[in-house]
Protein backbone atom coordinates (compact mmCIF):
# COMPACT_ATOMS: atom_id res chain seq x y z
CA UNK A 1 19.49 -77.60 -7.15
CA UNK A 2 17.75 -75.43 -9.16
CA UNK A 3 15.04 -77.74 -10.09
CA UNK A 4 14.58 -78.02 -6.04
CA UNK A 5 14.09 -74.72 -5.76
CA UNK A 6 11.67 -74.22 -8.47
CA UNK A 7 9.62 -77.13 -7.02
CA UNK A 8 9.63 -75.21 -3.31
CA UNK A 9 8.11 -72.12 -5.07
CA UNK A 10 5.44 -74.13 -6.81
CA UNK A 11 4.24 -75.57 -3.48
CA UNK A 12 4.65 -72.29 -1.79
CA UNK A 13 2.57 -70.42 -4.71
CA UNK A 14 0.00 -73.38 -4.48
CA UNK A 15 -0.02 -73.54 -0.41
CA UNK A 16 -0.71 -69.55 -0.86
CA UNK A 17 -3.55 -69.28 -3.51
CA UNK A 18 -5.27 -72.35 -1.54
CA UNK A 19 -5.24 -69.73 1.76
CA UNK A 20 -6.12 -67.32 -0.20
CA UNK A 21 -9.40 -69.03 -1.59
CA UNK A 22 -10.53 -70.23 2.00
CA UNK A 23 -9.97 -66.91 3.26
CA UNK A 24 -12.14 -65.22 0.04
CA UNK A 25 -14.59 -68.14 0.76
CA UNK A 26 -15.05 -67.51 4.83
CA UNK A 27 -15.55 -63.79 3.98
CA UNK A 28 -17.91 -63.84 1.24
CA UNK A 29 -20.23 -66.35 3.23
CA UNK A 30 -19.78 -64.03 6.18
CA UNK A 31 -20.82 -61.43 4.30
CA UNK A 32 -23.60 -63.52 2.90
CA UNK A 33 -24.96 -64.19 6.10
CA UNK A 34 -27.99 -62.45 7.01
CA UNK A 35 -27.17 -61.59 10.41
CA UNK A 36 -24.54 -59.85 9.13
CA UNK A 37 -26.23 -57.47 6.59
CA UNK A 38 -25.97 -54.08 7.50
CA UNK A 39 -22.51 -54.16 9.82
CA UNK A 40 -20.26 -53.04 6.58
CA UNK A 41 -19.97 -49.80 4.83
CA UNK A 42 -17.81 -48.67 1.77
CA UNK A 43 -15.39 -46.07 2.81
CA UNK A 44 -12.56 -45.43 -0.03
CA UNK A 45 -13.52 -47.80 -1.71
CA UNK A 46 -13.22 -50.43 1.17
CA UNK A 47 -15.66 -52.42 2.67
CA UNK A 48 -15.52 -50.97 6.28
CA UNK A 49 -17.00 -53.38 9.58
CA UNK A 50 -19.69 -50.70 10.83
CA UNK A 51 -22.76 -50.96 12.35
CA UNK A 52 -26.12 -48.74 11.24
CA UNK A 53 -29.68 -48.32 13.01
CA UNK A 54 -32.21 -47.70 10.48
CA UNK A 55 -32.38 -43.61 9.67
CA UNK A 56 -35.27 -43.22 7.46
CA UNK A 57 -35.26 -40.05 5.14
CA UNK A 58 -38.03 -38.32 3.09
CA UNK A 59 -37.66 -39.14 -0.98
CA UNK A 60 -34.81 -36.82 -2.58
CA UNK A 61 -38.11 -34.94 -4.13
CA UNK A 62 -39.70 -34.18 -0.40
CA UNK A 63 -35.74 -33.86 1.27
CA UNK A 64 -34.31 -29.99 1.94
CA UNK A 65 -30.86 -29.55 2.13
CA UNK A 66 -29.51 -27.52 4.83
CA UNK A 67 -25.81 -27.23 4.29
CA UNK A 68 -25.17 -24.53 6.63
CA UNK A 69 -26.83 -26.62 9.20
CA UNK A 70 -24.74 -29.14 8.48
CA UNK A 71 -21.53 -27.17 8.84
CA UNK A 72 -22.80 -25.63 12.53
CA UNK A 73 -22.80 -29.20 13.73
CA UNK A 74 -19.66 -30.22 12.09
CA UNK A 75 -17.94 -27.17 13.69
CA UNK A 76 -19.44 -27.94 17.31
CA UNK A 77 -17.75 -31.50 16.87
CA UNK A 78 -14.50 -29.72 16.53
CA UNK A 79 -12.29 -29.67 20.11
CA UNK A 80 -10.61 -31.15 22.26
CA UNK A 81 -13.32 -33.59 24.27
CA UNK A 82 -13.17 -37.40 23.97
CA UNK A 83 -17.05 -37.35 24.07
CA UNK A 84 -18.60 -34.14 21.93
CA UNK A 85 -22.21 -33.66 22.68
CA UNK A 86 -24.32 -31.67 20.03
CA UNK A 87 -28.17 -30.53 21.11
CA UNK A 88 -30.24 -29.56 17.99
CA UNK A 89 -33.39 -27.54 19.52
CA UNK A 90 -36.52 -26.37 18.06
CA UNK A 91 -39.76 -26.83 18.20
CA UNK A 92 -41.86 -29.87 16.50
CA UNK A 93 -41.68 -30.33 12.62
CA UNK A 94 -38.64 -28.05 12.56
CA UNK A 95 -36.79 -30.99 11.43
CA UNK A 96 -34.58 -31.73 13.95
CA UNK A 97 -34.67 -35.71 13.41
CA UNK A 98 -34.23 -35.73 9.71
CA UNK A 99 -31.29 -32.97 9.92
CA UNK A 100 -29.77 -35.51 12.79
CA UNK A 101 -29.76 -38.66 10.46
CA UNK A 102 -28.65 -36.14 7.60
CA UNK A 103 -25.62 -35.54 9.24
CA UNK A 104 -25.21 -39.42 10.44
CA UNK A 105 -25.31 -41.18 7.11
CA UNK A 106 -22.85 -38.67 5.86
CA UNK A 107 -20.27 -40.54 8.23
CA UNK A 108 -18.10 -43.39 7.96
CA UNK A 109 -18.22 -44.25 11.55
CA UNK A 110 -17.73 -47.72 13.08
CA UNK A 111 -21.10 -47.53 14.79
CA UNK A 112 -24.11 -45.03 14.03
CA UNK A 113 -27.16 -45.36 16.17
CA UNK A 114 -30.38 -43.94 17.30
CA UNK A 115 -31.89 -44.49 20.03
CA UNK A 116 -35.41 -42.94 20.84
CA UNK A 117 -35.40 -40.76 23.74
CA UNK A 118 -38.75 -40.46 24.20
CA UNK A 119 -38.88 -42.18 27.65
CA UNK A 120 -36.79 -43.99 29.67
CA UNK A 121 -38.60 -47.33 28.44
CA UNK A 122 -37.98 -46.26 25.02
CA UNK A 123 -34.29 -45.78 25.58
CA UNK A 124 -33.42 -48.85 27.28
CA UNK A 125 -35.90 -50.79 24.28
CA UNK A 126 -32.95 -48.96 21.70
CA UNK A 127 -30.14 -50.02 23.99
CA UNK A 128 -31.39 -53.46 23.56
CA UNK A 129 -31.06 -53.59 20.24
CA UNK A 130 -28.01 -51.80 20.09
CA UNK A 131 -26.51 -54.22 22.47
CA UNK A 132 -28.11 -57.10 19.88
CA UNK A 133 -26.48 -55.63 16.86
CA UNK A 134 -23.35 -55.12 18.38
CA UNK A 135 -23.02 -58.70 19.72
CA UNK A 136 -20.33 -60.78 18.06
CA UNK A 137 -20.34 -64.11 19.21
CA UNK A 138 -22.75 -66.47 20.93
CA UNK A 139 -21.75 -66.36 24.39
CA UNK A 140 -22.13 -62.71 23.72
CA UNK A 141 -25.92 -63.19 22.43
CA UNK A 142 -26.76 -65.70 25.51
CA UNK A 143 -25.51 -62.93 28.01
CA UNK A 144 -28.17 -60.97 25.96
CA UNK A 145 -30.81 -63.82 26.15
CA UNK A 146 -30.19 -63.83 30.03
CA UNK A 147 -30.65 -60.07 30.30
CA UNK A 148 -33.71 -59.94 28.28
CA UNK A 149 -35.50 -62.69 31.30
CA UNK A 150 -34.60 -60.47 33.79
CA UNK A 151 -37.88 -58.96 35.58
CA UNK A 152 -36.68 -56.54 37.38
CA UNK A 153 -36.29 -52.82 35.42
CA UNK A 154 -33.17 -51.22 37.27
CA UNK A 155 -31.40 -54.15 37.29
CA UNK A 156 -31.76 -54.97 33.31
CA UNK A 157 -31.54 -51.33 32.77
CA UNK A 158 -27.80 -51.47 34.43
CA UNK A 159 -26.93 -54.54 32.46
CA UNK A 160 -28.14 -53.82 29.45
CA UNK A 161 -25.87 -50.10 29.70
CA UNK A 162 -23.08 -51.67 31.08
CA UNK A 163 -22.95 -54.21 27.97
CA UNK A 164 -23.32 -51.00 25.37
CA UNK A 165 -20.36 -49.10 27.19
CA UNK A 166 -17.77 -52.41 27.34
CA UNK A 167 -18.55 -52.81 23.29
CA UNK A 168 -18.40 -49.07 22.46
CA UNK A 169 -15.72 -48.37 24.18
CA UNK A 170 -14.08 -51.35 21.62
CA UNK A 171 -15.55 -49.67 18.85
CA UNK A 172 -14.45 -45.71 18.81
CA UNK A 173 -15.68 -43.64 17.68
CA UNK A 174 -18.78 -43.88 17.24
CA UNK A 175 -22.35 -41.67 16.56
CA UNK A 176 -25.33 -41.93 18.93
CA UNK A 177 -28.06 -40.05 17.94
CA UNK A 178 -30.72 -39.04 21.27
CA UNK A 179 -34.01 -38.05 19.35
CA UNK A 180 -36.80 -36.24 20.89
CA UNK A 181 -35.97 -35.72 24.20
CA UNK A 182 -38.21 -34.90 26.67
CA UNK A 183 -36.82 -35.13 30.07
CA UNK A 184 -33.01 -35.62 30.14
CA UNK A 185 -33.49 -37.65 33.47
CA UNK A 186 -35.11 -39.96 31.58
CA UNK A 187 -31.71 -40.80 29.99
CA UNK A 188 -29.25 -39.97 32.71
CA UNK A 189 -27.86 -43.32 33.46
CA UNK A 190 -27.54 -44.04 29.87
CA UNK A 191 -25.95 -40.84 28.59
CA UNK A 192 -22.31 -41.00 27.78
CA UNK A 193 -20.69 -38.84 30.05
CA UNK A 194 -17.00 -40.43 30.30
CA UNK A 195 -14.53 -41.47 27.77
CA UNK A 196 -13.13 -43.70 30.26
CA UNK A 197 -16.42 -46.01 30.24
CA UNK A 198 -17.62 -45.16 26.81
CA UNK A 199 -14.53 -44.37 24.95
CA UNK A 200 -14.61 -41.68 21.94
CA UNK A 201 -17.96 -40.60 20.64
CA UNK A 202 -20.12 -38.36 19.54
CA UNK A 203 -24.17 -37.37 20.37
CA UNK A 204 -26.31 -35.61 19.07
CA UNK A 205 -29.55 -34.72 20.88
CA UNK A 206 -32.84 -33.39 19.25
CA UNK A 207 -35.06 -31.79 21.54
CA UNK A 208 -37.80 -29.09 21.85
CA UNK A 209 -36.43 -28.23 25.27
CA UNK A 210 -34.47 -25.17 24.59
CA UNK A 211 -33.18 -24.79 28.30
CA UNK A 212 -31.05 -27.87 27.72
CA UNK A 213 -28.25 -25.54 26.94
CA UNK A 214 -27.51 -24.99 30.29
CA UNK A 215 -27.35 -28.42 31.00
CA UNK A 216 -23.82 -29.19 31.91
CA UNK A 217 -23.77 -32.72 29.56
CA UNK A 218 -24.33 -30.16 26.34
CA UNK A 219 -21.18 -29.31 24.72
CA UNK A 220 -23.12 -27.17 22.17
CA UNK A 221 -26.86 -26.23 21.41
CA UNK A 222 -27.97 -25.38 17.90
CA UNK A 223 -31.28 -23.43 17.20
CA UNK A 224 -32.97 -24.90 14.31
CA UNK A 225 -35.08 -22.11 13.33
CA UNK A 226 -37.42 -20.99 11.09
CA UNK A 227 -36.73 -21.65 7.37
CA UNK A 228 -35.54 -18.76 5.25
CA UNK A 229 -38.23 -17.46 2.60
CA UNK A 230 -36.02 -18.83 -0.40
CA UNK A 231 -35.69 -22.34 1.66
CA UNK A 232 -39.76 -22.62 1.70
CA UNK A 233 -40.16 -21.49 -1.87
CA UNK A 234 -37.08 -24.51 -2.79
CA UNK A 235 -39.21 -27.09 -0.63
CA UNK A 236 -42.52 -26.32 -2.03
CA UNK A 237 -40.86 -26.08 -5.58
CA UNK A 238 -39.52 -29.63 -4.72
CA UNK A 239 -42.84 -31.46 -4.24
CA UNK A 240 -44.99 -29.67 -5.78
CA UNK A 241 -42.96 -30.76 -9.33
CA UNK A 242 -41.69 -34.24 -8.02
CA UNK A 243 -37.95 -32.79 -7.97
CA UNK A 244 -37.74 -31.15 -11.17
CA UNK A 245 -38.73 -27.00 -10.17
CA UNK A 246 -38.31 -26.67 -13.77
CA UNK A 247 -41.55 -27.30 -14.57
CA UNK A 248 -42.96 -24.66 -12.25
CA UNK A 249 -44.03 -21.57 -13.91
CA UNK A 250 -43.13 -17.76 -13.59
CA UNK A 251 -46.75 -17.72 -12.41
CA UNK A 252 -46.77 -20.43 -10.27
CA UNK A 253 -43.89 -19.17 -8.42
CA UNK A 254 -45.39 -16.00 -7.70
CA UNK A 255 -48.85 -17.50 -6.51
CA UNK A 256 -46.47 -19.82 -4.14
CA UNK A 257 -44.49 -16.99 -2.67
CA UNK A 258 -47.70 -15.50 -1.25
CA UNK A 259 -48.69 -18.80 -0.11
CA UNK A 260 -45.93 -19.26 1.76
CA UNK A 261 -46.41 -15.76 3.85
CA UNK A 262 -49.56 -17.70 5.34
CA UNK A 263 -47.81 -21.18 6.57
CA UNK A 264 -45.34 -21.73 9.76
CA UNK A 265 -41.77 -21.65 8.36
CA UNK A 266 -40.92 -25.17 9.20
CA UNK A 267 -40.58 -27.90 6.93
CA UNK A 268 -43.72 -30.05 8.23
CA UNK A 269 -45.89 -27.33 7.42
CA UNK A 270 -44.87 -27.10 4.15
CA UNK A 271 -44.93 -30.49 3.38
CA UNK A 272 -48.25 -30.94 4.88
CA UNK A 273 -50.05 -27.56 2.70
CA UNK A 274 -48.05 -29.03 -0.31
CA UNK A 275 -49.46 -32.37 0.24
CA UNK A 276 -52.53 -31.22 1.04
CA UNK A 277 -52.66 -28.77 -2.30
CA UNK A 278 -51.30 -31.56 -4.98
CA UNK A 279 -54.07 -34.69 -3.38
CA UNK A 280 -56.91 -31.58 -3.20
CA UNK A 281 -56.32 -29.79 -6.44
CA UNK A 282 -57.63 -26.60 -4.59
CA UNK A 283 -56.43 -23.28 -5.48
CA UNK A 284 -53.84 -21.82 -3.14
CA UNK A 285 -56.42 -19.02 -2.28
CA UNK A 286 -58.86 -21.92 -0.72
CA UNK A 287 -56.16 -23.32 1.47
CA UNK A 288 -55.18 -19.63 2.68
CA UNK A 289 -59.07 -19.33 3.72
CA UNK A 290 -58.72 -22.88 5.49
CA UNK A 291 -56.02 -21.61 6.98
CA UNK A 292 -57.17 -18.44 8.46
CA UNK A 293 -60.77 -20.41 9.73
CA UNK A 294 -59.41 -23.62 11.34
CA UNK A 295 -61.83 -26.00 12.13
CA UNK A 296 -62.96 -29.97 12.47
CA UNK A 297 -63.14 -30.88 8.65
CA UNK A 298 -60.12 -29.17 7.78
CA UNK A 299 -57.95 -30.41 10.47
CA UNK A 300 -59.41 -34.32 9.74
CA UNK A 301 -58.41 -33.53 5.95
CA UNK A 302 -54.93 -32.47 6.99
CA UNK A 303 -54.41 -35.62 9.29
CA UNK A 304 -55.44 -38.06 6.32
CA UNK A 305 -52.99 -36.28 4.18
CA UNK A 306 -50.37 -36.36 6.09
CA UNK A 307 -51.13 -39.90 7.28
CA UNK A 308 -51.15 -40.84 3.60
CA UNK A 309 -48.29 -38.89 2.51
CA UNK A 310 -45.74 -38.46 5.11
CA UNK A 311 -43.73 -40.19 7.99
CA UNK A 312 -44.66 -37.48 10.87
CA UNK A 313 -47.93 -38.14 12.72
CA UNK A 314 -48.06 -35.14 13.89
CA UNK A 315 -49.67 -31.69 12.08
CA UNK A 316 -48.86 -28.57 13.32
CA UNK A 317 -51.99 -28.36 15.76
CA UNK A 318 -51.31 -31.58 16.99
CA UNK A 319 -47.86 -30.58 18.05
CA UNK A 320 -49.36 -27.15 19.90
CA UNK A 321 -52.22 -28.31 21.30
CA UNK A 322 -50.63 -31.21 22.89
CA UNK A 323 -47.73 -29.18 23.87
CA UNK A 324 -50.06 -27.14 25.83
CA UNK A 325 -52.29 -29.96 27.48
CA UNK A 326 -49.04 -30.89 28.81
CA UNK A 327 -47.84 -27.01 30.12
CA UNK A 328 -51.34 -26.89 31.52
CA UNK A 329 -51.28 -30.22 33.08
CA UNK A 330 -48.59 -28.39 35.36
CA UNK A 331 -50.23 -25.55 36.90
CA UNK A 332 -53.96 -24.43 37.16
CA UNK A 333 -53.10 -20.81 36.31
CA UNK A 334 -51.69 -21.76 33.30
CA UNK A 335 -54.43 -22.16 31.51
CA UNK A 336 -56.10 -18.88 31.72
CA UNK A 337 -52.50 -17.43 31.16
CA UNK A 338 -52.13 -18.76 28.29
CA UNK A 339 -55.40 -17.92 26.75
CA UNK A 340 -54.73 -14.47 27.49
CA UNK A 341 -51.38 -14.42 25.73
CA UNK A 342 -53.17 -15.88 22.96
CA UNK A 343 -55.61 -12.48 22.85
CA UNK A 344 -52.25 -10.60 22.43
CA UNK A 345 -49.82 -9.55 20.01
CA UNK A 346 -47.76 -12.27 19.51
CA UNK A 347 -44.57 -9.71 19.80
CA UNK A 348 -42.59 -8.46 22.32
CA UNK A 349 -45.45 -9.05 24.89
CA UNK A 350 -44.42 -7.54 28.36
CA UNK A 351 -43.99 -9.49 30.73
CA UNK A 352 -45.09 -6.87 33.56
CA UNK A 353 -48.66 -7.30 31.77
CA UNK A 354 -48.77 -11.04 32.48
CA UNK A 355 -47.16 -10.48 36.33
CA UNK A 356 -50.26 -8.06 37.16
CA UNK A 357 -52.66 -10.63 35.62
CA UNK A 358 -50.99 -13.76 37.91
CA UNK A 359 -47.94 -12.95 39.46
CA UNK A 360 -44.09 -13.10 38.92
CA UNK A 361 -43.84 -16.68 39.82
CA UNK A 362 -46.45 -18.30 37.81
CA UNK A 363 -45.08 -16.05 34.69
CA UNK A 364 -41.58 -17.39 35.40
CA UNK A 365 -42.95 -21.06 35.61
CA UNK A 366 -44.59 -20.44 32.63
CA UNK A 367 -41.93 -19.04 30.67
CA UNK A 368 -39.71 -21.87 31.68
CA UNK A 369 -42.13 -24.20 30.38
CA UNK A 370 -43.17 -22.54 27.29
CA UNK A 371 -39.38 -22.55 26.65
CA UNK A 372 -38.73 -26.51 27.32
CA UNK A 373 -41.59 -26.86 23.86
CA UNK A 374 -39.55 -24.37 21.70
CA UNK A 375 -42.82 -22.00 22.21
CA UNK A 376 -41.17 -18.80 22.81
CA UNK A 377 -38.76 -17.03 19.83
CA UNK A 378 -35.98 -14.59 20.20
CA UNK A 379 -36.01 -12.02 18.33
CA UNK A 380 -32.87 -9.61 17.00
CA UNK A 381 -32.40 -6.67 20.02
CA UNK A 382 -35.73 -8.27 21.71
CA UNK A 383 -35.79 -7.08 25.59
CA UNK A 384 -35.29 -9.44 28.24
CA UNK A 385 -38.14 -8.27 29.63
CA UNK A 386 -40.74 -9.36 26.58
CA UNK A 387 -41.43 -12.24 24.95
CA UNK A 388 -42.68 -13.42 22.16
CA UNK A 389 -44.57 -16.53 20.43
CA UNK A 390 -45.31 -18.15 17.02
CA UNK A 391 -47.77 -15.94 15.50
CA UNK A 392 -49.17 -19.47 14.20
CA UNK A 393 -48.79 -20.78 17.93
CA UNK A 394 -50.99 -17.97 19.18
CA UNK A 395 -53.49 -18.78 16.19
CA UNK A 396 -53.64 -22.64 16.72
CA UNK A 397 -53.83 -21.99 20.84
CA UNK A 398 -56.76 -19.66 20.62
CA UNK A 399 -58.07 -22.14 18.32
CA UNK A 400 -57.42 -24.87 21.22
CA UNK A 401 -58.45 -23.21 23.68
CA UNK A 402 -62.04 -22.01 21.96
CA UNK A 403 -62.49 -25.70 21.91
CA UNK A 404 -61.09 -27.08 24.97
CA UNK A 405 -62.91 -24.00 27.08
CA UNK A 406 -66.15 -23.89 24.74
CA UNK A 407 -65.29 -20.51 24.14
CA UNK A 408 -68.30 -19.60 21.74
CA UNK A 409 -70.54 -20.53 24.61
CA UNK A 410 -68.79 -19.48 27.95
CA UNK A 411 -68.10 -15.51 27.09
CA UNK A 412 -67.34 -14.90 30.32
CA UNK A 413 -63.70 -15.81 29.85
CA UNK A 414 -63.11 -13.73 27.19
């Protein structure tokens, strides 16, 4: 009896490890499997089914860290909603996007994705692959194929969405990530608004629009300012030395510090006069002077370096003048109003001197529009009744509009 009972174990034991080495064997070729690379992550020490879009980030050496940024988005996802929805704002090379992926690869969600909100054709192209990534099984990927053939727009649009929702709301909770949105029209259909069709999320929007906040799909807007002076100096520090602001000198650090006073507090500006300083070898006092007289050459030099050295395509004048093409593009007044603001003091300029040049209604259009590009600060005790700019916005649209009016020539706007 007892030699029967040993025998049953033995079989039991072998049955077991066999199971046990098919079962090692079906997951390690899974995870072998190419189409498969990317859809786990280690959390606690656990391989974790997830699936990740691509979030680039600058080197370590180029990256600031912006913990208490960090922290104001991790408090807005606090509460009670099923579906939190987090709008970082500010205007271009603020670093909205990189602060937005930041925050995403620092979570052990089942899905993380970004889709670019740039247009509505752009957000149904990331929905696409979104849809492909989180496909499971074949019939799955033919219901995709057949999608994809379909000619007409709304119709793929609404298939396409309705796919995303049915496997997210499988897969809470999950991260979406909205960059760079424009027009939030653009994206209506594809926002998730309901926990009952999307199931539990979160989103985070970048935008330079700062009157999203009142849009009623916002559960919190974040202002992502200007850089504090002792951020810039810990940037600059950063690429200047490679990541070790050991090797900068007492000296150094001085001549940087009043460097700094002369570039837009943002971390694309930095990065771009940094970049710009260690492929030159100019002294800082040379860029300062570039600075102060923008013109052709120097603005070709700064594209090259930044299309050499960094991700954005943008520089800073890029970002304003095109900015203001597209403000002027939507009102002929605007573009004499605008060149008159940018004869001003850039602070606290009263808006009762900009009604008697137009009139209440253009300002207010104006405003609203300077606003949606994160062209307008708000100052500490600032009346509602003034407004103020950039002081390197004002600098770069005069600049823009010299050129674009041929101001040298045609005195009598001025």
């Amino acid at each position: 009896m007892a030699g029967l009972l040993t025998l049953k174990r033995k079989k039991i034991w072998t049955l077991a490890s066999i199971f046990c080495i098919l079962s090692l064997g079906r997951v390690l070729s899974f995870l072998l499997d190419s189409s498969n690379v990317g859809k786990f992550k280690e959390r606690n020490g656990l391989l974790v089914a997830s699936i990740y879009s691509d979030l680039p980030l600058p080197q370590q050496s180029m990256l600031l860290e912006r913990p208490e940024l960090i922290k104001d988005i991790n408090e807005a996802f606090q509460g009670a909603q099923e579906i939190k929805t987090v709008a970082l704002v500010g205007i271009g090379g603020s670093g909205k996007t990189t602060l937005a992926r930041q925050y995403a690869l620092s979570q052990t969600l089942r899905i993380v994705w970004e889709i670019n909100a740039e247009t509505k054709e752009s957000v149904i192209h990331s929905f696409e692959k979104l849809a492909y990534a989180l496909s499971q099984t074949e019939e799955e990927r033919k219901i995709l194929r057949e999608i994809h053939q379909i000619q007409n727009f709304q119709e793929k649009e609404e298939k396409i969405i309705l796919f995303v929702k049915n496997k997210l709301k499988n897969h809470s909770p999950w991260l979406l990530i909205f960059d760079n949105v424009e027009c939030f029209s653009d994206l209506k259909q594809a926002f998730p608004s309901h926990s009952l069709s999307w199931g539990k999320g979160y989103v985070i929007v970048t935008t330079r629009d700062s009157n999203i906040q009142n849009n009623t799909h916002i559960t919190h807007a974040i202002s992502i300012g200007e850089l504090k002076s002792t951020e810039k100096l810990t940037l600059f520090e950063k690429i200047m030395t490679a990541g070790n602001p050991s090797h900068f000198t007492t000296d150094q650090q001085g001549q940087a510090e009043d460097l700094l006073t002369h570039i837009p507090s943002f971390p694309l500006d930095i990065s771009i006069a940094t970049n710009y300083l260690k492929a030159t070898h100019q002294p800082f006092e040379s860029y300062i002077n570039k600075l102060s007289n923008y013109n052709k050459d120097f603005l070709e030099a700064e594209e090259n370096t930044l299309r050499d050295s960094l991700d954005s395509p943008n520089t800073r004048y890029s970002i304003i003048s095109a900015s203001l093409k597209k403000i002027i593009d939507k009102h002929p007044d605007f573009s004499e109003l605008l060149l008159f603001v940018s004869l001003l003091d850039s602070q606290d300029i009263p808006r009762s001197v900009l009604n008697k040049y137009k009139n209440e209604a253009i300002v207010d259009n104006l405003i609203y529009h300077l606003k949606k590009y994160s062209l307008i600060i708000t100052s500490p005790g600032q009346k509602e009744e003034n407004l103020s700019i950039h002081r390197s916005t004002q600098r770069l649209s005069l600049a823009y509009f010299t050129k674009m009016l041929n101001l040298e020539k045609n005195k009598d706007y001025l």
